[in-house]
N, C-alpha and C. Protein backbone atom coordinates (compact mmCIF):
# COMPACT_ATOMS: atom_id res chain seq x y z
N UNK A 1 0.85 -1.18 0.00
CA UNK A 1 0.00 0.00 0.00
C UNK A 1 0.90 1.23 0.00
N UNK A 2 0.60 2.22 -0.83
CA UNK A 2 1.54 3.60 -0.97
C UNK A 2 0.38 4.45 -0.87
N UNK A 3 0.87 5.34 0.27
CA UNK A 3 0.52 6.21 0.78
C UNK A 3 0.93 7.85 -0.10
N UNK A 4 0.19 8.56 -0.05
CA UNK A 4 0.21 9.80 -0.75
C UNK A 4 0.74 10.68 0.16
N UNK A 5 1.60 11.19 0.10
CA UNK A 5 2.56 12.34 0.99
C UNK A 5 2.34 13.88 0.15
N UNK A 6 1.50 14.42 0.86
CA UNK A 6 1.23 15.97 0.46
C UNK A 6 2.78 16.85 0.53
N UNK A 7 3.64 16.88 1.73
CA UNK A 7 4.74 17.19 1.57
C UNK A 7 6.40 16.79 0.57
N UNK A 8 5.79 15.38 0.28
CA UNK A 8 7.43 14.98 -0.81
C UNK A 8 6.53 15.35 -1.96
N UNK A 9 5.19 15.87 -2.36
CA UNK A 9 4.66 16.02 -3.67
C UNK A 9 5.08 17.85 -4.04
N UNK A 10 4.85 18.51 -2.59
CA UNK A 10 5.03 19.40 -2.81
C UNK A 10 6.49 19.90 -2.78
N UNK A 11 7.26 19.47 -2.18
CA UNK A 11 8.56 19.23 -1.95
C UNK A 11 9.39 18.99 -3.95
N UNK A 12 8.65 18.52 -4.67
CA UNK A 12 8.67 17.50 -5.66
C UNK A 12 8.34 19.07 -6.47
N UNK A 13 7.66 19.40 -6.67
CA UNK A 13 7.25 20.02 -7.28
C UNK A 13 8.13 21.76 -7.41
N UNK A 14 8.39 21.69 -5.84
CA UNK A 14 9.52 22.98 -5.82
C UNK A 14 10.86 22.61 -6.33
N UNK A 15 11.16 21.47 -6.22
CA UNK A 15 12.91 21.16 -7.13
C UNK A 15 12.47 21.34 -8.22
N UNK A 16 11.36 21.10 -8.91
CA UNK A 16 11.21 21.43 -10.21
C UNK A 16 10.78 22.42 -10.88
N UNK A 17 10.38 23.50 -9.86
CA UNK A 17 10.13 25.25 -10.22
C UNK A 17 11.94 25.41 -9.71
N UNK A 18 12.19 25.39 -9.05
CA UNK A 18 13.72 25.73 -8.73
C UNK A 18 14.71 25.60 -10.14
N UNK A 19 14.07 24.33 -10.83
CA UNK A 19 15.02 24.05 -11.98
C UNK A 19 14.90 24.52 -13.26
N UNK A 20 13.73 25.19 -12.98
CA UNK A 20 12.61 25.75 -13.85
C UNK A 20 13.29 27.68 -14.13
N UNK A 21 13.15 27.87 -12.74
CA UNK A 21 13.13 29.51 -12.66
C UNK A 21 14.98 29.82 -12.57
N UNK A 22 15.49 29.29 -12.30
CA UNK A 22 16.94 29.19 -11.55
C UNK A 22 17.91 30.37 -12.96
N UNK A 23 18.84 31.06 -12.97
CA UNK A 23 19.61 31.31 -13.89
C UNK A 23 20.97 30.57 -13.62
N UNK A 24 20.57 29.76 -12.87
CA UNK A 24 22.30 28.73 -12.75
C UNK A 24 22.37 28.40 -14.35
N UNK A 25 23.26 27.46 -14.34
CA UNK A 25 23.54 27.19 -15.96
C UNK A 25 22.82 25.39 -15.79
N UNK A 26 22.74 25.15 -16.46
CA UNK A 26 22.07 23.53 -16.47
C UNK A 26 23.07 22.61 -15.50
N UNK A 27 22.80 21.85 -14.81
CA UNK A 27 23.62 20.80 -14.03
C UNK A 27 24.20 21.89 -12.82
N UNK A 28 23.71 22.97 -12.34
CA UNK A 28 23.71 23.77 -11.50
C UNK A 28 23.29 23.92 -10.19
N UNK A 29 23.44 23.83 -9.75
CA UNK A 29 22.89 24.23 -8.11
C UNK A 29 21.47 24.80 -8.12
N UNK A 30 20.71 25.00 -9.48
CA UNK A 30 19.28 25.74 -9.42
C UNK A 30 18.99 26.44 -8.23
N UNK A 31 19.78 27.94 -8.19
CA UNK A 31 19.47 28.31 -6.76
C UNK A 31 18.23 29.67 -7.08
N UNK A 32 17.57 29.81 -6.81
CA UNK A 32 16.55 30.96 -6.77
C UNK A 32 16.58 32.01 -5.68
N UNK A 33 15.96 32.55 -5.69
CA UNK A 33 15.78 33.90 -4.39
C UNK A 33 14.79 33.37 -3.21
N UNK A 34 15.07 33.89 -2.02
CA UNK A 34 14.60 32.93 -1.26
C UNK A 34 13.30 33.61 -1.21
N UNK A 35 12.90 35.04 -1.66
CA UNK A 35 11.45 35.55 -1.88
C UNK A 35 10.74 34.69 -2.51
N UNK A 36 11.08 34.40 -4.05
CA UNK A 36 10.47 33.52 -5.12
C UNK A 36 10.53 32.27 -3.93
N UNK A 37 10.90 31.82 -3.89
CA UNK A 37 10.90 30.06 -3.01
C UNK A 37 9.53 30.46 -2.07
N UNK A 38 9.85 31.09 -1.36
CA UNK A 38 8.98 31.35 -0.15
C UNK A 38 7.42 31.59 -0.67
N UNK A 39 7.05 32.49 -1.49
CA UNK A 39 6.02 32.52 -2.58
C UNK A 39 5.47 31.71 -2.93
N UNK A 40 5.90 31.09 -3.50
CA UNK A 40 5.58 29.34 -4.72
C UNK A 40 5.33 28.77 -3.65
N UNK A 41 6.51 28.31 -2.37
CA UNK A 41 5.60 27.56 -1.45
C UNK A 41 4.73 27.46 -0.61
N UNK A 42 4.29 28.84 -0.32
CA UNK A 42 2.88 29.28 0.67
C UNK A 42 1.74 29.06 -0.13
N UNK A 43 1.75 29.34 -1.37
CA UNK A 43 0.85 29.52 -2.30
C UNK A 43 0.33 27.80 -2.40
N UNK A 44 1.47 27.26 -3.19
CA UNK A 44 1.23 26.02 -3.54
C UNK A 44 0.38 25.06 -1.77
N UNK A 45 1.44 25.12 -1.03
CA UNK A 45 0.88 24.52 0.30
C UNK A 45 -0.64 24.98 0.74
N UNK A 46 -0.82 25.92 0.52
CA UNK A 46 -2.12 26.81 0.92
C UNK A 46 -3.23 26.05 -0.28
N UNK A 47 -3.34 25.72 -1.37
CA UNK A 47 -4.22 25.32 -2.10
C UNK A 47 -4.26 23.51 -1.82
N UNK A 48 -2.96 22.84 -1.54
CA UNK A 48 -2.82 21.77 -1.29
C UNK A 48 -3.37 21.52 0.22
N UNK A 49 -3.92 22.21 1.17
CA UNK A 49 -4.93 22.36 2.44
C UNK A 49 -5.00 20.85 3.08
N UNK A 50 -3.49 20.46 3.21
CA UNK A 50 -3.12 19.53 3.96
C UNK A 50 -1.84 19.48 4.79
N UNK A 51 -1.25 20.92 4.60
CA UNK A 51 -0.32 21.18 5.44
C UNK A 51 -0.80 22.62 5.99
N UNK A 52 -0.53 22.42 7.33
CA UNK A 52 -1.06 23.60 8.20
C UNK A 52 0.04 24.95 7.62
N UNK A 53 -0.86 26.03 8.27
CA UNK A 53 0.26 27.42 8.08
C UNK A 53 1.52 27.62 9.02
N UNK A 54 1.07 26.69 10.34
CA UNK A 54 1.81 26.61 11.08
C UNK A 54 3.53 25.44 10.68
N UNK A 55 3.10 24.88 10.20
CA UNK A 55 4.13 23.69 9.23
C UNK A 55 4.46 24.68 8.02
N UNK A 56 3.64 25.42 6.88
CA UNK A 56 4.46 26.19 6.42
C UNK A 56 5.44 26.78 7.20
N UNK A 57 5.10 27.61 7.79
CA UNK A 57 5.94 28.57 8.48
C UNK A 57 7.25 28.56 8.93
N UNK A 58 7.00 27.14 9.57
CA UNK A 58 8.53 26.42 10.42
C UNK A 58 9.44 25.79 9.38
N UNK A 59 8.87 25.63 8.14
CA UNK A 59 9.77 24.67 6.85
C UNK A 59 10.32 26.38 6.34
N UNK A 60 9.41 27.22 6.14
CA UNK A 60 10.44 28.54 5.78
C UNK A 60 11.40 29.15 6.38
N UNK A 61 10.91 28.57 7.70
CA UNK A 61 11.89 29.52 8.46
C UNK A 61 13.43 28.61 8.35
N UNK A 62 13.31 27.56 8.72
CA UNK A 62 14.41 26.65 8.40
C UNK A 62 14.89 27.21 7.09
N UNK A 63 13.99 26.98 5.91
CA UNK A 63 15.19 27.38 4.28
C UNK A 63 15.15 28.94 4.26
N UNK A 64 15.07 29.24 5.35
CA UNK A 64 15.81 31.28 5.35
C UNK A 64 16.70 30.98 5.90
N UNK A 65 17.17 30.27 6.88
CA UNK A 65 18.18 30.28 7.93
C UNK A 65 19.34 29.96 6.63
N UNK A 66 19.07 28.91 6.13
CA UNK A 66 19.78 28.22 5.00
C UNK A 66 20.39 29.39 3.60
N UNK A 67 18.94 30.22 3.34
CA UNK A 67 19.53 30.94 2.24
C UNK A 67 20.02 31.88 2.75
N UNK A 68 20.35 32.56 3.33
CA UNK A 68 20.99 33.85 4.37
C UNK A 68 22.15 33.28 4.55
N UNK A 69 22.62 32.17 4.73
CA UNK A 69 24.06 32.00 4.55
C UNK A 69 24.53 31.68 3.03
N UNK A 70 23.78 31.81 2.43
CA UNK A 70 24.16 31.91 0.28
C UNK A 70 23.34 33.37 -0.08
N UNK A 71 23.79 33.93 0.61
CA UNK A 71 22.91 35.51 -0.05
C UNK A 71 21.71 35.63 -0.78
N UNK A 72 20.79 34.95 0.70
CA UNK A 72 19.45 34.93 0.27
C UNK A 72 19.34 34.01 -0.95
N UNK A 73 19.98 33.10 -1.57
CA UNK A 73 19.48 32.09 -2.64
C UNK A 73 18.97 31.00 -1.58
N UNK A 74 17.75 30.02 -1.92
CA UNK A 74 17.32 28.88 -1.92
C UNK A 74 18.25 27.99 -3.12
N UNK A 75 18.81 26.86 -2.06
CA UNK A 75 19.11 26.10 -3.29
C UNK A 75 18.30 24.15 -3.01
N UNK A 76 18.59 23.31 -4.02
CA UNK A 76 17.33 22.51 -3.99
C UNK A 76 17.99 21.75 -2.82
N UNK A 77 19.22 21.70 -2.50
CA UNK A 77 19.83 20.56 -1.00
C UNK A 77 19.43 21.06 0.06
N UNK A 78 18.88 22.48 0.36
CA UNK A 78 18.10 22.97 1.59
C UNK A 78 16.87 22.54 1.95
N UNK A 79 16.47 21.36 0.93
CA UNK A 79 14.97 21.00 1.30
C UNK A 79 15.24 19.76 0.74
């Protein structure tokens, strides 16, 4: 039996806007701005209404801590 995980889907879905939006060069670190990251994932989590705001909140705050030591980039190994 496989279980549906709202978080590795959404999780899933941001490495692939990351790889999407990124100006790294291909085979890159796809790093984005940690505004854009933060955006895409409130948004996306908020329509997916299976992860609380309170669980947003604490997963952003963790990948700020992360992009603030890369000058504000999100990159996809922070999540």
């Amino acid at each position: 039996i496989s279980c549906w995980n709202p978080l590795q889907s959404l999780l899933s879905s941001m490495k692939q806007a990351c790889e999407i939006l990124t100006r790294d060069p291909e085979g890159g670190a796809a790093r984005i701005p940690f505004e854009t990251f933060s955006f895409l994932y409130s948004y996306l989590a908020s329509i997916d209404g299976e992860i609380s705001e309170t669980e947003t909140e604490a997963f952003l705050q963790g990948i700020k801590e992360q992009a603030d030591k890369h000058s504000g980039m999100v990159l996809i190994r922070h999540f």
